[in-house]
C-alpha atoms as a PDB file:
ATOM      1  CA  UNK A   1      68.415 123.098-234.127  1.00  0.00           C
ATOM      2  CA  UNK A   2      71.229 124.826-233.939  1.00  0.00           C
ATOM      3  CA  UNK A   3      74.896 124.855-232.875  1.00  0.00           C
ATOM      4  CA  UNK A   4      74.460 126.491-229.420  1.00  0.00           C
ATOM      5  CA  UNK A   5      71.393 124.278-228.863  1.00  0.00           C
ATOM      6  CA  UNK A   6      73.528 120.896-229.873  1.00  0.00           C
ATOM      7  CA  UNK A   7      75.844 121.835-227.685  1.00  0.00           C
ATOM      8  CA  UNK A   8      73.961 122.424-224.835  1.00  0.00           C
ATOM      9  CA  UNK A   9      71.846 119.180-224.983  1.00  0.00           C
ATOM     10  CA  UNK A  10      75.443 117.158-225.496  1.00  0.00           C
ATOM     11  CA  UNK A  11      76.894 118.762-221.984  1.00  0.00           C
ATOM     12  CA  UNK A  12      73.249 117.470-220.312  1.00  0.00           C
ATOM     13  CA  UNK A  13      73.686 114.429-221.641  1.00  0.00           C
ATOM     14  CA  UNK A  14      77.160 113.919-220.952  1.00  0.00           C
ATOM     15  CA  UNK A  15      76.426 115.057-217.043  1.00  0.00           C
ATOM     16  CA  UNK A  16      73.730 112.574-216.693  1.00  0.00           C
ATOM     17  CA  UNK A  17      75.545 109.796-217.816  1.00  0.00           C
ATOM     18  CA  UNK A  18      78.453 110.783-215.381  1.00  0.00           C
ATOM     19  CA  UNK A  19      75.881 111.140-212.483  1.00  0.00           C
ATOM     20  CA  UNK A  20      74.425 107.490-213.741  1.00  0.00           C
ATOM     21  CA  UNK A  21      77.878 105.627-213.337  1.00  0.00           C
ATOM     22  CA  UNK A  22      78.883 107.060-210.021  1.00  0.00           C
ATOM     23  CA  UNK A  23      75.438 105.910-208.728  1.00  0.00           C
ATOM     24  CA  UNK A  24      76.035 102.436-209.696  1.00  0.00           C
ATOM     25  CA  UNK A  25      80.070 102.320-209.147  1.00  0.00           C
ATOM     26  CA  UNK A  26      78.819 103.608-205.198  1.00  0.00           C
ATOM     27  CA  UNK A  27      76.242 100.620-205.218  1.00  0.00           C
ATOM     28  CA  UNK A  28      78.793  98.045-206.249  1.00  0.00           C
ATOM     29  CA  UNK A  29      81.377  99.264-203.381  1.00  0.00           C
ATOM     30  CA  UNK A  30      78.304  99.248-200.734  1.00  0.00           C
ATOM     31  CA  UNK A  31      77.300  95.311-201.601  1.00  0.00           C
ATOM     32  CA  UNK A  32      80.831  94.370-201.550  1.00  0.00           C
ATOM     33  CA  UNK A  33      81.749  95.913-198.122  1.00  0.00           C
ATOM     34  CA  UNK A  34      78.088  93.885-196.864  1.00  0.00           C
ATOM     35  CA  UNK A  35      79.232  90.810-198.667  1.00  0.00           C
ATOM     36  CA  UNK A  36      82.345  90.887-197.532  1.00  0.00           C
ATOM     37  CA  UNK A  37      81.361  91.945-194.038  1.00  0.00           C
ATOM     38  CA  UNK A  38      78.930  88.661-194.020  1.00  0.00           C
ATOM     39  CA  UNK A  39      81.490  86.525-195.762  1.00  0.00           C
ATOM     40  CA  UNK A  40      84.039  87.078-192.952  1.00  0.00           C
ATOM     41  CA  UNK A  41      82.312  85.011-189.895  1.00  0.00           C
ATOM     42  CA  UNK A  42      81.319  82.848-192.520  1.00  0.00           C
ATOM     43  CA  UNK A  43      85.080  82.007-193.529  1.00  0.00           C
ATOM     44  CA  UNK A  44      85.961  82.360-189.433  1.00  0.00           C
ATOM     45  CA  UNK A  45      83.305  80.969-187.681  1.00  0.00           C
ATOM     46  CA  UNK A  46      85.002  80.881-184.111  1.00  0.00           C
ATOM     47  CA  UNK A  47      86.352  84.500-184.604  1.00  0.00           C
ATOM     48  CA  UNK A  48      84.048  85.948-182.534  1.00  0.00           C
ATOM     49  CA  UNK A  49      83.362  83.680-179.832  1.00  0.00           C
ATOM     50  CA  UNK A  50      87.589  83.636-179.832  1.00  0.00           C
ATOM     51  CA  UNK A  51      87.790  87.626-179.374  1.00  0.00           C
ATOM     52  CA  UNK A  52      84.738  87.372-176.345  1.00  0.00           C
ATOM     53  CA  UNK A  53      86.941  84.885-174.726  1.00  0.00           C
ATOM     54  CA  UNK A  54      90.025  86.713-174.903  1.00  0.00           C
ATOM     55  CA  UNK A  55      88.516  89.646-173.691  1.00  0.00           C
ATOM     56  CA  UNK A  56      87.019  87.398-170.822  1.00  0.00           C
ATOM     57  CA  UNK A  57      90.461  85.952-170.433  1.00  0.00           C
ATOM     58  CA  UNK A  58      91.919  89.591-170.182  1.00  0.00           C
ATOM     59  CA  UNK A  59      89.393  90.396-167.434  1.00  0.00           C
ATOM     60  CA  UNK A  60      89.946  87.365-165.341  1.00  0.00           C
ATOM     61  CA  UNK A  61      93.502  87.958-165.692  1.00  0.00           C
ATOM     62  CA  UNK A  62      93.371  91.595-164.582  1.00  0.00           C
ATOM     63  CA  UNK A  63      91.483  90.712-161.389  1.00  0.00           C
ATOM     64  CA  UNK A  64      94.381  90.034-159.602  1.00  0.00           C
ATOM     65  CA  UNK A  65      94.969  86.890-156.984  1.00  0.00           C
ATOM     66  CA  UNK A  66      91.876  84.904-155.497  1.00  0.00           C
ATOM     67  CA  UNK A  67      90.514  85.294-152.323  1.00  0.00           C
ATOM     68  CA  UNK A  68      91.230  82.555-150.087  1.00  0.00           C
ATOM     69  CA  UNK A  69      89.220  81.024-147.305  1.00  0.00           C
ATOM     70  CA  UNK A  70      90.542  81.363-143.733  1.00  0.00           C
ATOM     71  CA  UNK A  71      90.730  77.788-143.482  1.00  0.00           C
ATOM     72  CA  UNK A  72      92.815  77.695-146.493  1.00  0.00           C
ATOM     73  CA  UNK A  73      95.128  79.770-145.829  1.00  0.00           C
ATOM     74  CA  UNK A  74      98.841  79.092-144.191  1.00  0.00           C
ATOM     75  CA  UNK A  75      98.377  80.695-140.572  1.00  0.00           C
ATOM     76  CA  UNK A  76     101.325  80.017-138.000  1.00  0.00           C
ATOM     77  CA  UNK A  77     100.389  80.199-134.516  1.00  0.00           C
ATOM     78  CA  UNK A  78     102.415  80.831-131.321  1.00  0.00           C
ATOM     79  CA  UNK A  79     101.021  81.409-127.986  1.00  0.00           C
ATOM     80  CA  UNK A  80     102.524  81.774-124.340  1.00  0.00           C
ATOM     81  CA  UNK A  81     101.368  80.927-121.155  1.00  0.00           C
ATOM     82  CA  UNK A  82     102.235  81.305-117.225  1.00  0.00           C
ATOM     83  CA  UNK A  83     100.491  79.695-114.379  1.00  0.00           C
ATOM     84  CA  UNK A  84     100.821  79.090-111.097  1.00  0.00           C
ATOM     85  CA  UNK A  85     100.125  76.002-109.743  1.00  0.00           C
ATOM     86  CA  UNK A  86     100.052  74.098-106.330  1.00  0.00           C
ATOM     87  CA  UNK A  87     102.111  71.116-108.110  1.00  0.00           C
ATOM     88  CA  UNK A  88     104.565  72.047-110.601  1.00  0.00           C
ATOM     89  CA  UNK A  89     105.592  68.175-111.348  1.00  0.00           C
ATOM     90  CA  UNK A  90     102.111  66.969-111.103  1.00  0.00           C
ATOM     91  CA  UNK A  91     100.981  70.166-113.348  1.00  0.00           C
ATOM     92  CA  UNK A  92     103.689  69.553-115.949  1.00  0.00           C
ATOM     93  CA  UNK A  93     102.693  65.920-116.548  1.00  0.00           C
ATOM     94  CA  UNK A  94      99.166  67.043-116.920  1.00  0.00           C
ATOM     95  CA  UNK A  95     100.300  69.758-119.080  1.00  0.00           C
ATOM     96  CA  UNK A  96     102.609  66.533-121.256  1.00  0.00           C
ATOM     97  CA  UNK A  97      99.294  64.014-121.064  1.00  0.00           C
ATOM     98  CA  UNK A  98      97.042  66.611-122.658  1.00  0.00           C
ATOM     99  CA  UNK A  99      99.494  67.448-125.652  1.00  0.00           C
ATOM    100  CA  UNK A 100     100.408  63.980-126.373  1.00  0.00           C
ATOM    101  CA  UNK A 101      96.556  63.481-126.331  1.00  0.00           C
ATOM    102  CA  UNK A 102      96.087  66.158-128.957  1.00  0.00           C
ATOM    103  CA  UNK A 103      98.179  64.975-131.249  1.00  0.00           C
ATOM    104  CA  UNK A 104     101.287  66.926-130.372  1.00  0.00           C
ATOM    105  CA  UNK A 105     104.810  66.411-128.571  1.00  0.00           C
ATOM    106  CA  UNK A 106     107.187  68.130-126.488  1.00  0.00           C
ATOM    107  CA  UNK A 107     109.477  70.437-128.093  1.00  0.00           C
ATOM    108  CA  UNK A 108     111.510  71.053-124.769  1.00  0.00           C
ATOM    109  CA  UNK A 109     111.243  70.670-121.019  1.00  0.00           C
ATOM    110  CA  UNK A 110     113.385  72.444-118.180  1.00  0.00           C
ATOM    111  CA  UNK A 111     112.448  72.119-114.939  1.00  0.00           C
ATOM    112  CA  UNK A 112     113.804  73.546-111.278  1.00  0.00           C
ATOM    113  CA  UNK A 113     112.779  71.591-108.612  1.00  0.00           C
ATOM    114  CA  UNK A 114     112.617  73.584-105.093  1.00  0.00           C
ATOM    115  CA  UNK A 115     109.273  72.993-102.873  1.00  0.00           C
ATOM    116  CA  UNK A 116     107.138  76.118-103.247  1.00  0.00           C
ATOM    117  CA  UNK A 117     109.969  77.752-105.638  1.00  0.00           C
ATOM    118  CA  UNK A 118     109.545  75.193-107.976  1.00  0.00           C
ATOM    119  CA  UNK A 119     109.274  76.321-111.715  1.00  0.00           C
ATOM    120  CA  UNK A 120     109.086  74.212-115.163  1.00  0.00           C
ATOM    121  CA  UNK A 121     109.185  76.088-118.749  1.00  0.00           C
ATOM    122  CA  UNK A 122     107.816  73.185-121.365  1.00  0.00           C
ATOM    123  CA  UNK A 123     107.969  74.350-125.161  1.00  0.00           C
ATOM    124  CA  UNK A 124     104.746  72.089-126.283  1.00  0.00           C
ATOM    125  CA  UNK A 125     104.300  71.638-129.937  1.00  0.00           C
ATOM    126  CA  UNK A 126     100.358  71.171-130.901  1.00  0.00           C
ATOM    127  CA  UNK A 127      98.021  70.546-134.521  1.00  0.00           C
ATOM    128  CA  UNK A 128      97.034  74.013-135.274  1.00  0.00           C
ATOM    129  CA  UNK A 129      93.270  72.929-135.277  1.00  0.00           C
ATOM    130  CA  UNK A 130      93.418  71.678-131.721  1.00  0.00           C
ATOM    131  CA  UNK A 131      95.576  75.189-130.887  1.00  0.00           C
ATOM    132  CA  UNK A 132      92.682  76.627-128.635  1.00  0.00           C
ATOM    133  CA  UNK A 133      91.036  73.916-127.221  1.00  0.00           C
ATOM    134  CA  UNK A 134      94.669  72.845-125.776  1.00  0.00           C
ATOM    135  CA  UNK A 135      95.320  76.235-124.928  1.00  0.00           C
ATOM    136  CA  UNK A 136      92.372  76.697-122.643  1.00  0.00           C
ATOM    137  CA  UNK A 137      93.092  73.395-120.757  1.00  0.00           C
ATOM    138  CA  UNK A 138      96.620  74.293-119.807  1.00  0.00           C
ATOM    139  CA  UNK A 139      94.962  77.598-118.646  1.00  0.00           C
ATOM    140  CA  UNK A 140      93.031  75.461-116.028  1.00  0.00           C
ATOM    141  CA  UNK A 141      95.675  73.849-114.616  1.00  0.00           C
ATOM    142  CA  UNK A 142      96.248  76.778-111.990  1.00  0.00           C
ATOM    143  CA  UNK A 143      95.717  80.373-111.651  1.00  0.00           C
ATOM    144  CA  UNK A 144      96.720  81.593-115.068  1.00  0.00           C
ATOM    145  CA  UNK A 145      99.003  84.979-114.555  1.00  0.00           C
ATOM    146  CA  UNK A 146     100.133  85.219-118.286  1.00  0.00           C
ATOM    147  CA  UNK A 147      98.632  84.892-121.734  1.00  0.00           C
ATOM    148  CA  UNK A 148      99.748  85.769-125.021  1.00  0.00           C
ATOM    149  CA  UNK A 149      98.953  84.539-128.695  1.00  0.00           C
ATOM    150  CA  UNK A 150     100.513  85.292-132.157  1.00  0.00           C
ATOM    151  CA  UNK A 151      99.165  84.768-135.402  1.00  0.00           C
ATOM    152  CA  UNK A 152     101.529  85.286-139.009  1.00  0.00           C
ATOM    153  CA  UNK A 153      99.719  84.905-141.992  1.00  0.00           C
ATOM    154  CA  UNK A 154     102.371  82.825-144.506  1.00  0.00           C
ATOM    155  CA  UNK A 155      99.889  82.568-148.001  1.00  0.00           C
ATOM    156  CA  UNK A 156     101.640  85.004-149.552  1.00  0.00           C
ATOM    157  CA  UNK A 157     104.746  83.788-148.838  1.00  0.00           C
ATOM    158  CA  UNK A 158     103.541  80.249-148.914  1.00  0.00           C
ATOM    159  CA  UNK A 159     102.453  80.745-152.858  1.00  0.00           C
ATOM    160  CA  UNK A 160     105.577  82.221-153.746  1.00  0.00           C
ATOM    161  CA  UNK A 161     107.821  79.595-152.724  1.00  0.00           C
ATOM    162  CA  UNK A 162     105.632  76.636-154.950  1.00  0.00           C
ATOM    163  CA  UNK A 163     105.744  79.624-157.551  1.00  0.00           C
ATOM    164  CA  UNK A 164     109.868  79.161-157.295  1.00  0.00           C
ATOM    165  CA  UNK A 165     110.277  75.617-156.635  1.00  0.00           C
ATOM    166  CA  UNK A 166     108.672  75.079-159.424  1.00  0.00           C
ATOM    167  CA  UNK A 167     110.602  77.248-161.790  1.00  0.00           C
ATOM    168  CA  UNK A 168     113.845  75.993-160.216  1.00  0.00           C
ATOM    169  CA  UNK A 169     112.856  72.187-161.035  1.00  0.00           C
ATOM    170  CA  UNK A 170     112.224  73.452-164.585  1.00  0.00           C
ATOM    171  CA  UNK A 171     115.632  74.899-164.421  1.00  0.00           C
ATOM    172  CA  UNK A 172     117.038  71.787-163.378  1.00  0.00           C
ATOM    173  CA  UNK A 173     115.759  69.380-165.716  1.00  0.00           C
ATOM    174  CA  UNK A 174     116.449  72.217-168.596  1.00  0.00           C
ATOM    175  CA  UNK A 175     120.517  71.636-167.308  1.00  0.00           C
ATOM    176  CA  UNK A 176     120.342  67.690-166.962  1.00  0.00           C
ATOM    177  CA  UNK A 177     119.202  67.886-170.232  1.00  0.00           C
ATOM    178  CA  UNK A 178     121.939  70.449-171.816  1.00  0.00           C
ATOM    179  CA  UNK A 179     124.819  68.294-169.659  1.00  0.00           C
ATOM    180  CA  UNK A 180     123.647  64.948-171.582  1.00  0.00           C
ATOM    181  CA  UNK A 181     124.300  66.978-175.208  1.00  0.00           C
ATOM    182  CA  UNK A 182     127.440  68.187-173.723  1.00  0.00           C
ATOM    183  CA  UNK A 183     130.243  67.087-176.476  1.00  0.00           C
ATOM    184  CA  UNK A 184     133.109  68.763-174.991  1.00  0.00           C
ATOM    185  CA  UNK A 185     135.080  68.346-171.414  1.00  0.00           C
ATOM    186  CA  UNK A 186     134.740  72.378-171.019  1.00  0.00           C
ATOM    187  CA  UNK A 187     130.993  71.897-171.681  1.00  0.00           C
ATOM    188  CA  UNK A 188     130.754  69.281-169.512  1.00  0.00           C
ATOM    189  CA  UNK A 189     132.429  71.059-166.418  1.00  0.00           C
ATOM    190  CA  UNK A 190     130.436  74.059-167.253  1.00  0.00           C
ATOM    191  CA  UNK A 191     127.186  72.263-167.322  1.00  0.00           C
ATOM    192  CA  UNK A 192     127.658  70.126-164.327  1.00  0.00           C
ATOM    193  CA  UNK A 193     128.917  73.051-161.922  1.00  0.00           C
ATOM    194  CA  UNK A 194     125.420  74.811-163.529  1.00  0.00           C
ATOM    195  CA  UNK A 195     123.197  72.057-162.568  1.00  0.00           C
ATOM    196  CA  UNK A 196     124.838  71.659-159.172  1.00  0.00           C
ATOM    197  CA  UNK A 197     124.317  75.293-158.050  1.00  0.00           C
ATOM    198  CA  UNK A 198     120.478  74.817-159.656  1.00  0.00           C
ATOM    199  CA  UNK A 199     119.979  72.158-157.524  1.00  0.00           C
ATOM    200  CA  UNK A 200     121.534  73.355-154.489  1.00  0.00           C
ATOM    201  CA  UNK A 201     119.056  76.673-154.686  1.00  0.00           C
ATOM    202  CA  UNK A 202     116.637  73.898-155.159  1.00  0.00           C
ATOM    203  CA  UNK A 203     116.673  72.436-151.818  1.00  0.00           C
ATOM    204  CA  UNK A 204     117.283  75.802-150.513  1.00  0.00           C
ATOM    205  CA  UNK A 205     113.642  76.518-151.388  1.00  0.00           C
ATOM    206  CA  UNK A 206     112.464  72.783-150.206  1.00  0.00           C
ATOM    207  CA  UNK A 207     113.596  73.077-146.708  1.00  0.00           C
ATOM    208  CA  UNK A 208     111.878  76.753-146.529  1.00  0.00           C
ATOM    209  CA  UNK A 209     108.936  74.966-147.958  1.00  0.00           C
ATOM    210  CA  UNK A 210     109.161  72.310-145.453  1.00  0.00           C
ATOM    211  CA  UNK A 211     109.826  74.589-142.275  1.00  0.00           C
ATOM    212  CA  UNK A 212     106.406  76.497-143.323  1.00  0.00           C
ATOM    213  CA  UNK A 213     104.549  73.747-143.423  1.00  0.00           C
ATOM    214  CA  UNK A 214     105.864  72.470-140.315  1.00  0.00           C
ATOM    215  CA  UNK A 215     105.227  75.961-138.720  1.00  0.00           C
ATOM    216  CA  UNK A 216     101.755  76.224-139.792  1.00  0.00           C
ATOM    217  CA  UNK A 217     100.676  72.078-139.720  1.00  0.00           C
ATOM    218  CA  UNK A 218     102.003  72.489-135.259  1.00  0.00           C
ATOM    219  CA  UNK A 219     101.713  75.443-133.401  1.00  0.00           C
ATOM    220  CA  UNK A 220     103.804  76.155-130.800  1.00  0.00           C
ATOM    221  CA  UNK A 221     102.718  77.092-127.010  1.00  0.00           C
ATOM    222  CA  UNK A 222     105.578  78.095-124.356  1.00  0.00           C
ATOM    223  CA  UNK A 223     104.271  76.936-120.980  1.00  0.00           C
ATOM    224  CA  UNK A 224     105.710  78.497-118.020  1.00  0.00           C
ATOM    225  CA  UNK A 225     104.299  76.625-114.787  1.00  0.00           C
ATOM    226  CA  UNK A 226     105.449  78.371-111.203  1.00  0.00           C
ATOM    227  CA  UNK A 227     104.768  77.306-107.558  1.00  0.00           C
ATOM    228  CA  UNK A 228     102.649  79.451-105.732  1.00  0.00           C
ATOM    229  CA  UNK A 229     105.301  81.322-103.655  1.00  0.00           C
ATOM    230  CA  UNK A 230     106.699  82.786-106.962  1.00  0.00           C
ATOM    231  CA  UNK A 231     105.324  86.444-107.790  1.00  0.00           C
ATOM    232  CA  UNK A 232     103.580  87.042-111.088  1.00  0.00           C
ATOM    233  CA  UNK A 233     104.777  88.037-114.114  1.00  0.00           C
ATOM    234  CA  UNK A 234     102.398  91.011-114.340  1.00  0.00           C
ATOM    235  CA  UNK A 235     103.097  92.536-110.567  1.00  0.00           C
ATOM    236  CA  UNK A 236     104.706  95.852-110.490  1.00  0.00           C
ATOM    237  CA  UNK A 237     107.583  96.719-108.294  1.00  0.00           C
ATOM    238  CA  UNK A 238     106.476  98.440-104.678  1.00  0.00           C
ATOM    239  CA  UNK A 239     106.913 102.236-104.077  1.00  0.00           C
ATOM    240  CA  UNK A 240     107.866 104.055-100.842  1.00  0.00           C
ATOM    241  CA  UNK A 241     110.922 104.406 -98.261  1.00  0.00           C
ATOM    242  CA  UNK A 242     110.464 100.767 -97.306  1.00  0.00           C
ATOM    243  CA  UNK A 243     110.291  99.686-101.063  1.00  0.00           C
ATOM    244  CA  UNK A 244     113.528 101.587-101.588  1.00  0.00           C
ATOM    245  CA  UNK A 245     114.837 100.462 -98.563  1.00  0.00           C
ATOM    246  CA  UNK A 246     114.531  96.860 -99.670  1.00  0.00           C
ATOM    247  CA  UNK A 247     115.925  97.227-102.728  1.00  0.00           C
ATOM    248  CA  UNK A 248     118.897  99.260-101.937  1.00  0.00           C
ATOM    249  CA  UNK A 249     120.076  96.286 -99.420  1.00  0.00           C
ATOM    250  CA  UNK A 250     119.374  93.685-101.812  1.00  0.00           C
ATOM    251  CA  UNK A 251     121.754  95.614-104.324  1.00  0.00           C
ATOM    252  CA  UNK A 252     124.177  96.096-101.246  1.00  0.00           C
ATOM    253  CA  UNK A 253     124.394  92.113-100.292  1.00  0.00           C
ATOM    254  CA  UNK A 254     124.699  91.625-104.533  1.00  0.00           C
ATOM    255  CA  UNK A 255     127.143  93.488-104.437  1.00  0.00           C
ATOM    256  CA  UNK A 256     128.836  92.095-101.456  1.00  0.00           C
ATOM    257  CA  UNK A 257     128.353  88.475-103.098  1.00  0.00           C
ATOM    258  CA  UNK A 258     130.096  89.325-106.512  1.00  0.00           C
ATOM    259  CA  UNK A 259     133.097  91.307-104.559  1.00  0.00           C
ATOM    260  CA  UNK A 260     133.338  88.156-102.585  1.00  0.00           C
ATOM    261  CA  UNK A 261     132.759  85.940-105.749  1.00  0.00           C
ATOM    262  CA  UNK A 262     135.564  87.818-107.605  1.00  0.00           C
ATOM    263  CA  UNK A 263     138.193  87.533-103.929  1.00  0.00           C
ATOM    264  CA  UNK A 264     137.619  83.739-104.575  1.00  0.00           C
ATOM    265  CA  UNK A 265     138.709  83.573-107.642  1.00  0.00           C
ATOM    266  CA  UNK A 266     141.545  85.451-107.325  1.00  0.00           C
ATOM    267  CA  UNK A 267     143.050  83.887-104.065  1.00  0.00           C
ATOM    268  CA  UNK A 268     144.445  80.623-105.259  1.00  0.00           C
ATOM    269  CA  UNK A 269     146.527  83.376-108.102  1.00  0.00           C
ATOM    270  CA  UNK A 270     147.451  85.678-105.494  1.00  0.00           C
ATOM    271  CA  UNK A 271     149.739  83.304-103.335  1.00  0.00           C
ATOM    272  CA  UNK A 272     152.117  81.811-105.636  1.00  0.00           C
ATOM    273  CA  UNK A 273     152.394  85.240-107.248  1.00  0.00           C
ATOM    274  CA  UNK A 274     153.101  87.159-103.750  1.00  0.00           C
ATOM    275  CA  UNK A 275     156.241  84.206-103.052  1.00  0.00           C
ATOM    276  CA  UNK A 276     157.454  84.812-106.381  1.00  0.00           C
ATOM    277  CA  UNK A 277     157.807  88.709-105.828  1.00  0.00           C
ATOM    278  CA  UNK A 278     159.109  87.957-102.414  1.00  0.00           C
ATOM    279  CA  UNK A 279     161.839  85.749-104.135  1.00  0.00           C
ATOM    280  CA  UNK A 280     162.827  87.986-106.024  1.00  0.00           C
ATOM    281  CA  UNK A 281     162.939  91.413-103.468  1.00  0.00           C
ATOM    282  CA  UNK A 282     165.371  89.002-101.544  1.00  0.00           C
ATOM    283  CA  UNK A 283     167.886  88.114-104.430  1.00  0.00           C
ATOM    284  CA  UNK A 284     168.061  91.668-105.275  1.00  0.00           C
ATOM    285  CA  UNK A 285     169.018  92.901-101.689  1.00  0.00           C
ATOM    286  CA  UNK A 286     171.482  90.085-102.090  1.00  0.00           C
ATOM    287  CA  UNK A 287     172.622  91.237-105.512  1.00  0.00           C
ATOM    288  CA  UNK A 288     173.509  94.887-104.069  1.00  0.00           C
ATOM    289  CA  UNK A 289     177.140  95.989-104.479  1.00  0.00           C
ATOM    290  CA  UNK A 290     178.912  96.540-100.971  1.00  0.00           C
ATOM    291  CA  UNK A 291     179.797 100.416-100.072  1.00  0.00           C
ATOM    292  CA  UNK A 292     182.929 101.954-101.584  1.00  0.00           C
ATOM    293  CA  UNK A 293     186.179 101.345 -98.912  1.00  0.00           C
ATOM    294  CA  UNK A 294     189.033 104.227 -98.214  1.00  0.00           C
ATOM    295  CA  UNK A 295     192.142 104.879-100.042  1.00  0.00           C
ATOM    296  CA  UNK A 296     195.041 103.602 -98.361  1.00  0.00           C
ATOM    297  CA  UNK A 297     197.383 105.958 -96.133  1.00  0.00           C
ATOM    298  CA  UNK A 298     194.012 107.965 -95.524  1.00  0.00           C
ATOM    299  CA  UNK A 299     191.965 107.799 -91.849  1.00  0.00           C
ATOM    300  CA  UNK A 300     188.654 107.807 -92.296  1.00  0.00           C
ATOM    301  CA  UNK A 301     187.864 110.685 -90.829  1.00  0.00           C
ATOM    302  CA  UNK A 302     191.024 112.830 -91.903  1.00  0.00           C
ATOM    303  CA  UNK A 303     190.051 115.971 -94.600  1.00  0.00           C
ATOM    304  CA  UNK A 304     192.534 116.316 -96.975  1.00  0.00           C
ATOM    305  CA  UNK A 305     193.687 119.936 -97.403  1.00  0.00           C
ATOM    306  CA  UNK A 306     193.980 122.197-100.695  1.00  0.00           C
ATOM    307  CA  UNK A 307     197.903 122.455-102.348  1.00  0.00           C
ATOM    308  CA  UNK A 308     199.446 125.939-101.393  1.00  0.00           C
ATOM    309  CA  UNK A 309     199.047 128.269-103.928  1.00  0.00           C
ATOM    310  CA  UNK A 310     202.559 130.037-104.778  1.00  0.00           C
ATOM    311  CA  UNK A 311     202.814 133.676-103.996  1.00  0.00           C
ATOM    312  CA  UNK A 312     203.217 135.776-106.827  1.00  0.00           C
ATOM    313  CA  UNK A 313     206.649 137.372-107.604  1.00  0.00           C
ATOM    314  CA  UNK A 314     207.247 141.258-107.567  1.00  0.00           C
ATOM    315  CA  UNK A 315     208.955 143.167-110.591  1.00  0.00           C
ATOM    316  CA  UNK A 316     212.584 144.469-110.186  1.00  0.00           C
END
């Protein structure tokens, strides 16, 4: 063989051999990536069950608030009522028994006695569960004239106030506990006014907490009861000439009554203040200086004459 053919059968060789080792260097890297692919859970075993509940986690998270029940949620509820009745004492303790019956109280009471005029305004103060059921046996006390109710939904606000209060209470026991490492009289005055404003904006958010609950635990109903000669509420002034008529003397004898009103109360000022200014008209004609008498010599009615003017002397 010769030189050209030994060298030819050398490169072939060498190029196999090179092909050979990058086969089996590309073999070892495959079965380490698959060992070490099967090794890994093996070494972690909760690693995957830990990412699935992290990403279950993440979409719980990102659904935003739940959805409350209605009777779960903080509703306030405020309703008022007119209604004329025959009775307005006997109607009013009716209205009283019932509430106290329900559970609930009076809030207020004002009454105006006057026969047929008669008219009581009771602020009545109710469980919100027994709201309507109360509501619809004040109605038939009378002829009901007037009805209006008012819901405010509070959840939302409801949430975020136990959402503060309970980051302020973790504020304040965070202080109490800073003011009993306090070493130093400025830390110490520091610290305490610090925990004092904490737990002032504390009960701040308590007693909103508490007048919530109160708000939604008792509703509130405004009762208006009226005798039977009072108009309703929902009647709509007349029209016409006599309609004007009407209402043009009423304004006329108003009138009349608060000119007369405002005479009354000025007559007890106006006398002493018209004897003082008579007083004093009198002392000044007194006061005035008497008129200015003749000079002496003179009659009274003689008109004193001009000095002769000298005549004027001629030239030589």
């Amino acid at each position: 063989m010769d030189g050209r053919n030994r060298r030819t059968l050398l490169a072939a060789l060498g190029l196999a051999a090179m092909l050979a080792m990058g086969g089996c260097s590309g073999f070892r890297g495959d079965s380490n990536a698959e060992d070490s692919a099967a090794v890994a859970p093996a070494g972690k075993p909760g690693t995957g069950q830990q990412a699935a509940g992290g990403a279950d986690a993440k979409a719980g998270a990102g659904g935003g608030s739940p959805d409350l029940r209605v009777d779960q949620r903080s509703i306030i509820y405020t309703g008022t009522m007119r209604v004329a009745v025959d009775d307005v004492d006997a109607a009013a303790r009716a209205a009283v028994d019932r509430v106290t019956g329900a559970g609930g109280f009076v809030g207020g009471d004002e009454r105006r006695s006057g026969g047929a005029d008669a008219r009581a305004e009771l602020t009545l103060r109710v469980p919100a569960d027994r709201f309507a059921g109360v509501l619809e046996d004040l109605a038939r006390l009378g002829r009901q004239q007037q009805r209006s109710v008012r819901t405010e939904d509070v959840t939302e606000e409801t949430i975020d106030l136990d959402a503060r209060i309970a980051t302020q209470r973790a504020r304040v026991e965070s202080g109490r506990k800073l003011l009993a490492r306090a070493t130093s009289i400025g830390d110490l005055v520091t610290l305490e006014g610090e925990v004092a404003r904490r737990e002032a904006d504390l009960a701040s958010l308590e007693a909103k907490k508490r007048r919530l609950a109160d708000l939604t635990a008792l509703s509130t109903i405004t009762l208006t009861l009226v005798g039977p000669e009072v108009g309703g509420a929902d009647e709509e002034p007349g029209t016409g000439f006599l309609a004007g008529l009407r209402g043009g003397w009423n304004a006329l004898v108003a009138s009349v009554n608060v000119l007369l009103t405002v005479l009354g109360a000025i007559l007890p000022f106006a006398v002493p203040v018209a004897l003082v200014v008579a007083v004093l008209l009198r002392l000044r004609r007194r006061g005035r200086a008497p008129a200015a008498q003749p000079a002496a010599g003179v009659s009274p009615g003689a008109v004193s004459e001009p000095p002769p003017v000298p005549a004027a002397r001629s030239a030589p």
